[in-house]
N, C-alpha and C. Protein backbone atom coordinates (compact mmCIF):
# COMPACT_ATOMS: atom_id res chain seq x y z
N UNK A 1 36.90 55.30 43.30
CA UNK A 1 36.78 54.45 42.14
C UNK A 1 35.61 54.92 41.28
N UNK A 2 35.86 54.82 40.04
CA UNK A 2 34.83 55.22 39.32
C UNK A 2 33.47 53.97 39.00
N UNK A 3 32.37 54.54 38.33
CA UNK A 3 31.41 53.57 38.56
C UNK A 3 31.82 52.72 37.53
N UNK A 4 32.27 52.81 36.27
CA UNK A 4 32.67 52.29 35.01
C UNK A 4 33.74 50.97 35.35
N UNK A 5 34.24 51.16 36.28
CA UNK A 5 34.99 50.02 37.05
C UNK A 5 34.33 48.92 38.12
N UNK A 6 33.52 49.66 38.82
CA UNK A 6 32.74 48.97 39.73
C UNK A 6 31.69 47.85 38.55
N UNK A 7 31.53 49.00 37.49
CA UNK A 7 30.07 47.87 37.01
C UNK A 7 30.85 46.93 35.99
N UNK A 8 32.28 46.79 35.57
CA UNK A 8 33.18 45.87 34.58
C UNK A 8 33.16 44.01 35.48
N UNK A 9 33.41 44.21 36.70
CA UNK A 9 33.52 43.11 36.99
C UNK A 9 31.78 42.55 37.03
N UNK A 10 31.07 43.13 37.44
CA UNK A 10 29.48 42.78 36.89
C UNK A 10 29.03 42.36 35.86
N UNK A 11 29.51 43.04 34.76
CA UNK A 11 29.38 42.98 33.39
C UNK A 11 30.05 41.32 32.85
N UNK A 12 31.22 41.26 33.27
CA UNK A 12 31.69 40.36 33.27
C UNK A 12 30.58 38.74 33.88
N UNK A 13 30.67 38.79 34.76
CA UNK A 13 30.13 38.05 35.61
C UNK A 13 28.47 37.89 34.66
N UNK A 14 27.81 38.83 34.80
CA UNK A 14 26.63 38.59 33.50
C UNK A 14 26.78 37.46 32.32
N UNK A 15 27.83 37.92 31.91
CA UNK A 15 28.02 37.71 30.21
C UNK A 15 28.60 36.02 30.87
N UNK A 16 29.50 35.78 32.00
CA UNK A 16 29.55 34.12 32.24
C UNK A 16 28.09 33.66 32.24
N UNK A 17 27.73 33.89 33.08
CA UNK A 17 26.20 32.82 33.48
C UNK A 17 25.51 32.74 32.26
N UNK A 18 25.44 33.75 31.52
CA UNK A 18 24.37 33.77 30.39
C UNK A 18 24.73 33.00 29.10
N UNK A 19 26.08 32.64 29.09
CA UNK A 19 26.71 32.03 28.54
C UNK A 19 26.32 30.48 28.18
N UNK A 20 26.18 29.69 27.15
CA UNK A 20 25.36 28.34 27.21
C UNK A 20 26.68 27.59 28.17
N UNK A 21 26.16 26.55 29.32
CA UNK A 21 27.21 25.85 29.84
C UNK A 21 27.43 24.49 29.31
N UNK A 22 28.32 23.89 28.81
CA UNK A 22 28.38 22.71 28.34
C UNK A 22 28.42 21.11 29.33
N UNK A 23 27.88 20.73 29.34
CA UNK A 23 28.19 20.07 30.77
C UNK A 23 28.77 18.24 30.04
N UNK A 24 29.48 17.95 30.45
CA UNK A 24 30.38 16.29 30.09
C UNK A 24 29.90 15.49 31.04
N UNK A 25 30.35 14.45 30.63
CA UNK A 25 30.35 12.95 31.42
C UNK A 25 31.39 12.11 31.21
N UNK A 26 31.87 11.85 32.25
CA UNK A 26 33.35 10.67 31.99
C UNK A 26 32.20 9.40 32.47
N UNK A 27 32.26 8.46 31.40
CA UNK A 27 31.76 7.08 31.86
C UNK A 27 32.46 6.71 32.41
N UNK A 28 32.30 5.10 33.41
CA UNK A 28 32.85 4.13 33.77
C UNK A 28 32.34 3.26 32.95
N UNK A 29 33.49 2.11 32.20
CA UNK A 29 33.10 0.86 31.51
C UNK A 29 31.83 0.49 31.44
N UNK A 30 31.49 -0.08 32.78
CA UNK A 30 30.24 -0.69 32.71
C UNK A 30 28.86 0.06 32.98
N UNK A 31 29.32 1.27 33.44
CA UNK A 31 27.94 2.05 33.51
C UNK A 31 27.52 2.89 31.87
N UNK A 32 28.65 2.73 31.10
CA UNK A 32 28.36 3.16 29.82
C UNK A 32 27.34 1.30 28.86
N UNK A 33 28.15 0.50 29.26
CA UNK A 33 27.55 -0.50 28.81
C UNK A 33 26.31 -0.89 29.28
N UNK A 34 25.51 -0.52 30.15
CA UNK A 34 24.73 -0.53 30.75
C UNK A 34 23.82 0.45 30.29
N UNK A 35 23.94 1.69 29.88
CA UNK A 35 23.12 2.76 29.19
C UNK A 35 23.36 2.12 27.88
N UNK A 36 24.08 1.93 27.63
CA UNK A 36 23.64 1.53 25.62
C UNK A 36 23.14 0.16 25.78
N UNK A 37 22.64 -0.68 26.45
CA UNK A 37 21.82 -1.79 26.38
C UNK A 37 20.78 -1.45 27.01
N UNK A 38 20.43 -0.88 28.00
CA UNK A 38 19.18 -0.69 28.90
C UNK A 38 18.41 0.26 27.82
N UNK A 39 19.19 1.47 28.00
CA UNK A 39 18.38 2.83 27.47
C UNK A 39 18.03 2.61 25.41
N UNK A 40 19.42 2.50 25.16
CA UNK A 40 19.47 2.71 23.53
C UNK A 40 19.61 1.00 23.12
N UNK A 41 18.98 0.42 24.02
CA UNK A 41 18.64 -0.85 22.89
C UNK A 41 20.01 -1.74 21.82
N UNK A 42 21.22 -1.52 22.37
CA UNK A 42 22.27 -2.06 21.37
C UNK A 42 22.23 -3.25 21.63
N UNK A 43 22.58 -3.88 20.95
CA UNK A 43 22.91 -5.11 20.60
C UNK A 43 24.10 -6.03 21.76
N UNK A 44 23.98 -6.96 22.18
CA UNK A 44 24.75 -7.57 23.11
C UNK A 44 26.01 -7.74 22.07
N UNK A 45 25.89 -8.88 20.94
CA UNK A 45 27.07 -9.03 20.34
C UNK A 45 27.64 -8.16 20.02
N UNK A 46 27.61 -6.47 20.07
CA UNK A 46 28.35 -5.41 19.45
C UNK A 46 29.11 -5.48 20.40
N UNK A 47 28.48 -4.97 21.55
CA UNK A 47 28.62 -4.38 22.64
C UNK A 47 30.58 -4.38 23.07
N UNK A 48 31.06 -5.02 22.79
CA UNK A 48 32.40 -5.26 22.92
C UNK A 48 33.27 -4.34 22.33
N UNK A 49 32.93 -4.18 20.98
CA UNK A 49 33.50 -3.69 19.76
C UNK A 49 33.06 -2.20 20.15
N UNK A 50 31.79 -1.89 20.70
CA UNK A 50 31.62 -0.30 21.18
C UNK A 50 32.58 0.41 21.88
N UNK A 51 31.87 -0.63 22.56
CA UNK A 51 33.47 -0.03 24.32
C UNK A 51 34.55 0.06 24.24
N UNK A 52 35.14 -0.76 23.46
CA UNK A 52 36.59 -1.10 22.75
C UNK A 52 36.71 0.77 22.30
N UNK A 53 36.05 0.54 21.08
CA UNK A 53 35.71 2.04 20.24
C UNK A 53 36.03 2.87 21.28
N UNK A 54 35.21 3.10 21.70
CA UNK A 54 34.87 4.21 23.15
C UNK A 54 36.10 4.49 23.84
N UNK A 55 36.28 3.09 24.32
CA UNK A 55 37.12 3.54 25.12
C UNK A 55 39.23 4.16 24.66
N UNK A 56 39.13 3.74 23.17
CA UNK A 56 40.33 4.45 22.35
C UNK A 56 40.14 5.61 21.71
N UNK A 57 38.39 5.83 21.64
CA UNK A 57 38.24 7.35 20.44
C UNK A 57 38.26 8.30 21.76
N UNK A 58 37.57 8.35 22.59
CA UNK A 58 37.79 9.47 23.17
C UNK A 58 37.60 9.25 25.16
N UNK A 59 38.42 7.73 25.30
CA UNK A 59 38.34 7.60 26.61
C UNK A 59 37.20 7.56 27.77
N UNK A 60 35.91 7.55 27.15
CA UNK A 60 34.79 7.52 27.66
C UNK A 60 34.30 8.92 28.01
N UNK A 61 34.81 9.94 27.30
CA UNK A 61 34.47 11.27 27.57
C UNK A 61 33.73 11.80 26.75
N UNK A 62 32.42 12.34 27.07
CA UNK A 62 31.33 13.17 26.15
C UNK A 62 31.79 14.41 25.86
N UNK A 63 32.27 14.94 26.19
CA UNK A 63 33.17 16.35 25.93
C UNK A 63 34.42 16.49 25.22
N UNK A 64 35.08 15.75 24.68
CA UNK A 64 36.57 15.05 24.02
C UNK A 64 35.90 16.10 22.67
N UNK A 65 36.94 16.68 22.40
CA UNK A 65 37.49 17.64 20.68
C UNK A 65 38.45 17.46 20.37
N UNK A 66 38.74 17.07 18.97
CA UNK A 66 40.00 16.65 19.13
C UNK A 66 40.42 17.19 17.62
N UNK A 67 41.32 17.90 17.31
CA UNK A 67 41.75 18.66 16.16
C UNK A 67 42.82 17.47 15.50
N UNK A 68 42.29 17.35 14.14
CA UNK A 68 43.14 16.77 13.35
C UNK A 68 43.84 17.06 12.06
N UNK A 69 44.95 16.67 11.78
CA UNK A 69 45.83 17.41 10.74
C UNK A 69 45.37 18.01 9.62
N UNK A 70 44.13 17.31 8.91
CA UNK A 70 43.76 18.21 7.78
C UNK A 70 42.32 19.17 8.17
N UNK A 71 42.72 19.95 9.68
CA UNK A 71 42.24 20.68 10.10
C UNK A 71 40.21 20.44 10.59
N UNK A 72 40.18 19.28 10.42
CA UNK A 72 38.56 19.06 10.41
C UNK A 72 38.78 18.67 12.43
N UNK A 73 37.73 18.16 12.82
CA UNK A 73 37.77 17.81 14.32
C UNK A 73 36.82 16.65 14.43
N UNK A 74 36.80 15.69 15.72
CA UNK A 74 36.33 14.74 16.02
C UNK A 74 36.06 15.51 17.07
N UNK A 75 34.55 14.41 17.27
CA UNK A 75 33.63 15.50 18.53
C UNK A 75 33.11 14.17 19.33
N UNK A 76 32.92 14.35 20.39
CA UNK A 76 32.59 13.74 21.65
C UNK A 76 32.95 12.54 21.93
N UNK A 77 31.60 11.47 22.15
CA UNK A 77 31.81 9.77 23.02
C UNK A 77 32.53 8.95 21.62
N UNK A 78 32.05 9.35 20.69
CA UNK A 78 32.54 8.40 19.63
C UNK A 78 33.09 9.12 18.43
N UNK A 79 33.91 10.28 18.92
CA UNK A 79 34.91 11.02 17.97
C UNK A 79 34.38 11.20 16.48
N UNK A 80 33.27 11.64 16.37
CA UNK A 80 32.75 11.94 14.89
C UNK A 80 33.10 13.12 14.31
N UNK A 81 33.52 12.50 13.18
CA UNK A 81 34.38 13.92 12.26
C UNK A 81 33.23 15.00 11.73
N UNK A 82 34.05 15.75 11.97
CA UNK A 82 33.18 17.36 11.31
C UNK A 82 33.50 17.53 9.69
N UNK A 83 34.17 16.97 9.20
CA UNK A 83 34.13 16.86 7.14
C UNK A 83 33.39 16.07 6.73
N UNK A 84 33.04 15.17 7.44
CA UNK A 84 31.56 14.01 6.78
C UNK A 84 30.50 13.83 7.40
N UNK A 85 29.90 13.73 8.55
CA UNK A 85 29.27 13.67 9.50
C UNK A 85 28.27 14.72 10.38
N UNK A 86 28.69 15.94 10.42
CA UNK A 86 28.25 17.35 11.28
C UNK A 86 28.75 17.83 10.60
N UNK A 87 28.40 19.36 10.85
CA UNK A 87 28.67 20.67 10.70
C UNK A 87 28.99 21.52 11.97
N UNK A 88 30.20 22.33 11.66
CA UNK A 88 30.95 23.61 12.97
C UNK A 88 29.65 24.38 12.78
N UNK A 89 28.64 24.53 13.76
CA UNK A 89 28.07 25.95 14.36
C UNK A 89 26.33 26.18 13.22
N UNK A 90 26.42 25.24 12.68
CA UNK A 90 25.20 24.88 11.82
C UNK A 90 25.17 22.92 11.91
N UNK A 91 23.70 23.09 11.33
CA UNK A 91 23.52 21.34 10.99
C UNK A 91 23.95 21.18 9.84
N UNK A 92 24.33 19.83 9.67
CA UNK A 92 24.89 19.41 8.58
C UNK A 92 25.59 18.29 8.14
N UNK A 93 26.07 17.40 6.93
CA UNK A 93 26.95 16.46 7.46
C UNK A 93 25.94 15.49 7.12
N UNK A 94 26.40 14.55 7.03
CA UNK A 94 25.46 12.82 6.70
C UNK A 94 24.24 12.83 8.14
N UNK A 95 25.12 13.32 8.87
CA UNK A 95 24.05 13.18 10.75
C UNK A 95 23.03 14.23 10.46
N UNK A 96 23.41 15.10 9.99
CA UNK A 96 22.69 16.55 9.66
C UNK A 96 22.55 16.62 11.24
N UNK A 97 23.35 17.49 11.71
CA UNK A 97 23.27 18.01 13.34
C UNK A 97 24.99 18.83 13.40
N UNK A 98 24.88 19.72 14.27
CA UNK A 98 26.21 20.43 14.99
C UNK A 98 26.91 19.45 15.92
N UNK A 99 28.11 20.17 15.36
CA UNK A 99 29.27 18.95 15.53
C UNK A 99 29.02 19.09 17.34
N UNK A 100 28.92 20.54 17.45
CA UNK A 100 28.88 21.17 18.91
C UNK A 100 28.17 20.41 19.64
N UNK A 101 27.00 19.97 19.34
CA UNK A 101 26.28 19.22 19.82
C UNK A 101 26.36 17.59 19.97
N UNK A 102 27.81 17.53 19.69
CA UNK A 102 28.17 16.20 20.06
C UNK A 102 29.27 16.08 21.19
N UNK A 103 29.65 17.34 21.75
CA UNK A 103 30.00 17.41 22.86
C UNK A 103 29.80 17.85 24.00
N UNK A 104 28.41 16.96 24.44
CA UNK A 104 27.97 17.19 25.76
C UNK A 104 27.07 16.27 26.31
N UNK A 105 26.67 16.06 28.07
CA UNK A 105 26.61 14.81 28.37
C UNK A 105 25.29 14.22 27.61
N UNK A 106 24.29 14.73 26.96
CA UNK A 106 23.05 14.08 26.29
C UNK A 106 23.70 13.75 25.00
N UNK A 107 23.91 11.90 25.16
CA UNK A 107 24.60 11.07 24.30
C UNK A 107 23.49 10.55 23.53
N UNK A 108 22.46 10.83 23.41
CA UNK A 108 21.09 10.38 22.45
C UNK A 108 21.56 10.79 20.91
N UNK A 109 22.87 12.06 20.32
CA UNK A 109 22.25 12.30 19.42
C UNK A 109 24.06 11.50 18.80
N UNK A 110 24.77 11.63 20.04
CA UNK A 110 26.10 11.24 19.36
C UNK A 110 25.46 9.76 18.95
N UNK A 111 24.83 8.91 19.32
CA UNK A 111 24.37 7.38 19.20
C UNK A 111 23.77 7.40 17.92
N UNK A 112 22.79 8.18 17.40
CA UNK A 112 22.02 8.09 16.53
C UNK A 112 22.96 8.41 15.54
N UNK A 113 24.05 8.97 15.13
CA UNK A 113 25.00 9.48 14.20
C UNK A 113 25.88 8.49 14.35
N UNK A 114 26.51 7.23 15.49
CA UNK A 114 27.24 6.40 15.43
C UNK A 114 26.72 5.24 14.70
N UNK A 115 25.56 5.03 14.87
CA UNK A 115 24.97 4.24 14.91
C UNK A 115 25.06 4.10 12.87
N UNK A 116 24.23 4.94 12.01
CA UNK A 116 24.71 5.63 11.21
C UNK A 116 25.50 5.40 10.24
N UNK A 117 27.12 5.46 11.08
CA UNK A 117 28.26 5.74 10.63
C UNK A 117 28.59 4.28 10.48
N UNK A 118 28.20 3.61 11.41
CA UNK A 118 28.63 1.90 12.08
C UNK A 118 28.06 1.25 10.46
N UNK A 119 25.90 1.18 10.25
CA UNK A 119 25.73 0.48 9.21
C UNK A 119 26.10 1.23 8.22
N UNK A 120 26.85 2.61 8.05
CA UNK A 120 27.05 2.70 6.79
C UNK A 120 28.95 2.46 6.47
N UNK A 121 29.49 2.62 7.34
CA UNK A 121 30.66 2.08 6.82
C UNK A 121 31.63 1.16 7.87
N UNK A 122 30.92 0.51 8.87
CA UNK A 122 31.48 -0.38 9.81
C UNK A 122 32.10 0.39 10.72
N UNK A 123 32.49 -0.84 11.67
CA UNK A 123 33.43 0.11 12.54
C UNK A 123 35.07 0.30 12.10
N UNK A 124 34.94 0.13 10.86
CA UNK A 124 36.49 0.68 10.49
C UNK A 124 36.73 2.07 10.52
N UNK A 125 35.22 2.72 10.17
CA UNK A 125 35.88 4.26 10.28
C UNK A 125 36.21 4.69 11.09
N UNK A 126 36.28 4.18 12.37
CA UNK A 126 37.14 4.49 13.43
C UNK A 126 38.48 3.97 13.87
N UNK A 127 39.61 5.02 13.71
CA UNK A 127 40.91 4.32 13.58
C UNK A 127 41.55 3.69 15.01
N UNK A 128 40.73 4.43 16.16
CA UNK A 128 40.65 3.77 17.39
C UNK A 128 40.19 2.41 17.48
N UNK A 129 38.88 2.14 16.79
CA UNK A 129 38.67 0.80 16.33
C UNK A 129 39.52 -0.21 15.47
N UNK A 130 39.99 0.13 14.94
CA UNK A 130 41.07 -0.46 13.71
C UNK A 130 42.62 -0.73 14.64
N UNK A 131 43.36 0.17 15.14
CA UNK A 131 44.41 0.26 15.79
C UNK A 131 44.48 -0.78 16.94
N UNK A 132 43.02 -0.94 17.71
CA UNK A 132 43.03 -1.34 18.71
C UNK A 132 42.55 -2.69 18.90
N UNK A 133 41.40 -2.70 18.51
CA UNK A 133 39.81 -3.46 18.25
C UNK A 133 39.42 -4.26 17.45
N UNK A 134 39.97 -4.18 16.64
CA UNK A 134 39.93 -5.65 15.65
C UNK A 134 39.90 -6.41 15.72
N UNK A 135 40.95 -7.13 16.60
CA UNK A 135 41.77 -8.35 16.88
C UNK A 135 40.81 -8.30 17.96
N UNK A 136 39.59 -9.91 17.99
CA UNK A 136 38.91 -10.05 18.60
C UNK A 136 39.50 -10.56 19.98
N UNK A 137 41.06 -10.44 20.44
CA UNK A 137 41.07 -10.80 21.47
C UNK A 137 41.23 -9.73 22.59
N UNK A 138 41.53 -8.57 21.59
CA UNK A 138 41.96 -7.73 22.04
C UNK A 138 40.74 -6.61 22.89
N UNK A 139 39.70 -7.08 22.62
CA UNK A 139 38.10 -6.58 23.23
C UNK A 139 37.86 -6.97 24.25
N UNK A 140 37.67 -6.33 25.12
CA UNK A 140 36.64 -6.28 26.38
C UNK A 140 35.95 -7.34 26.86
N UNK A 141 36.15 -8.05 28.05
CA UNK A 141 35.41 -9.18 28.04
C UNK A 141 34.09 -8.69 28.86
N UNK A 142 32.95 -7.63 28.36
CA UNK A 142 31.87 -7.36 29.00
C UNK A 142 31.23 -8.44 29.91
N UNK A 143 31.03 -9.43 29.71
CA UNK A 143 30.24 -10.31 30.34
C UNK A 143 30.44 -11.26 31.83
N UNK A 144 31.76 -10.91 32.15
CA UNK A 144 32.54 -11.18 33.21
C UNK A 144 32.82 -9.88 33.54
N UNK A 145 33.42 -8.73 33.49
CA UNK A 145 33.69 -7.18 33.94
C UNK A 145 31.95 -6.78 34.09
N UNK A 146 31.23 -6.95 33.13
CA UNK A 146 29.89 -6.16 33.52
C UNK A 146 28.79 -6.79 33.31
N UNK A 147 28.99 -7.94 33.57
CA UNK A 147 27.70 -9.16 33.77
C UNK A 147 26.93 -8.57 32.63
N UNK A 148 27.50 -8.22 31.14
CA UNK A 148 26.37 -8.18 29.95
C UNK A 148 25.17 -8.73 29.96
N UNK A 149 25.55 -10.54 30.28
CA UNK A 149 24.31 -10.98 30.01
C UNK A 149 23.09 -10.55 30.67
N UNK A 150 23.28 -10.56 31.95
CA UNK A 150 22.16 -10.17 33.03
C UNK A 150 21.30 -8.61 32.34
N UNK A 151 21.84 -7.97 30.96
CA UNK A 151 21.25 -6.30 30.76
C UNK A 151 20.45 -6.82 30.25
N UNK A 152 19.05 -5.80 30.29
CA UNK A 152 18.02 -6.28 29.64
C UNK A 152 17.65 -4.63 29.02
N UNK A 153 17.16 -4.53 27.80
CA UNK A 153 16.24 -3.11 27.72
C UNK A 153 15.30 -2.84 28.29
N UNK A 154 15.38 -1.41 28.60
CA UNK A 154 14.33 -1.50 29.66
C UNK A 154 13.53 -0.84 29.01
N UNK A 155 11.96 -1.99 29.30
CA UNK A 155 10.84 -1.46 28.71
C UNK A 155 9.84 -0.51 28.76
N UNK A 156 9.59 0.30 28.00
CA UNK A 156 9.09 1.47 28.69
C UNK A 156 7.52 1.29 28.81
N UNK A 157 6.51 2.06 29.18
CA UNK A 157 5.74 1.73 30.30
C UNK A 157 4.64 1.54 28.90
N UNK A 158 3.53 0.84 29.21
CA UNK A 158 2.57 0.78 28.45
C UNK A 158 1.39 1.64 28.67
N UNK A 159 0.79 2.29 27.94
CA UNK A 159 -0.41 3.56 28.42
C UNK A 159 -1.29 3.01 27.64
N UNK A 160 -2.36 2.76 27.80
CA UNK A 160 -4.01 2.27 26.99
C UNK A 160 -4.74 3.29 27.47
């Protein structure tokens, strides 16, 4: 065998690892409701209308891409479009951030861009929200499934 063969599968193998790895998170219901009240401070009365969201835009998955007909894409936990919101492979977009960077498990930046999207044009801009979520009966009863009330934010430490 020649060496040019021996060193291809090496070469190969290099160019994986070095490669950026993207890493996801599939929530469970209440352990997602539980990080957006503990960690990111949301609001109890939303909290319904999130998960609802969540759980029709992209199934509780931080990694979800999803190509849509007039060719733009929805990116991660809360399916944010790449024509208003982000930019493909640069920052950009109302969020000013990569769309890329909304699919993967550090959900700090998809929140700050939902969040955003929520006071600037409700949760209608999500058609998962609209289709599904509206109809207040049709929401999540957090507080019996994930003992809402009992979440508290958790306060972070005081340094003097």
């Amino acid at each position: 065998m020649s060496p040019k063969v021996l060193l291809l599968p090496a070469l190969l193998l290099c160019l994986m690892l070095n490669g950026k790895e993207v890493e996801s998170k599939q929530y469970m219901r209440c352990e997602l409701t539980r990080v957006l009240v503990e960690t990111y401070r949301f609001q109890k009365t939303l909290m319904s209308n999130w998960i609802c969201l969540v759980e029709h835009e992209s199934s509780l998955n931080t990694n979800k891409v999803t190509r849509n007909e007039n060719n733009s894409k929805n990116y991660g936990l809360f399916q944010i479009n790449s024509r208003d919101y982000c930019a493909e492979g640069r920052r950009g977009g109302l969020c000013n951030m990569k769309c890329e960077d909304l699919s993967n498990d550090d959900i700090s930046d998809d929140i700050a861009c939902a969040q955003r999207i929520q006071q600037r044009d409700g949760f209608k801009y999500w058609k998962g929200w609209n289709r599904y979520c509206r109809n207040t009966r049709n929401l999540p009863n957090l507080d019996v499934t994930c003992k809402l009330s009992t979440l508290s934010p958790i306060r972070s430490p005081n340094f003097y």
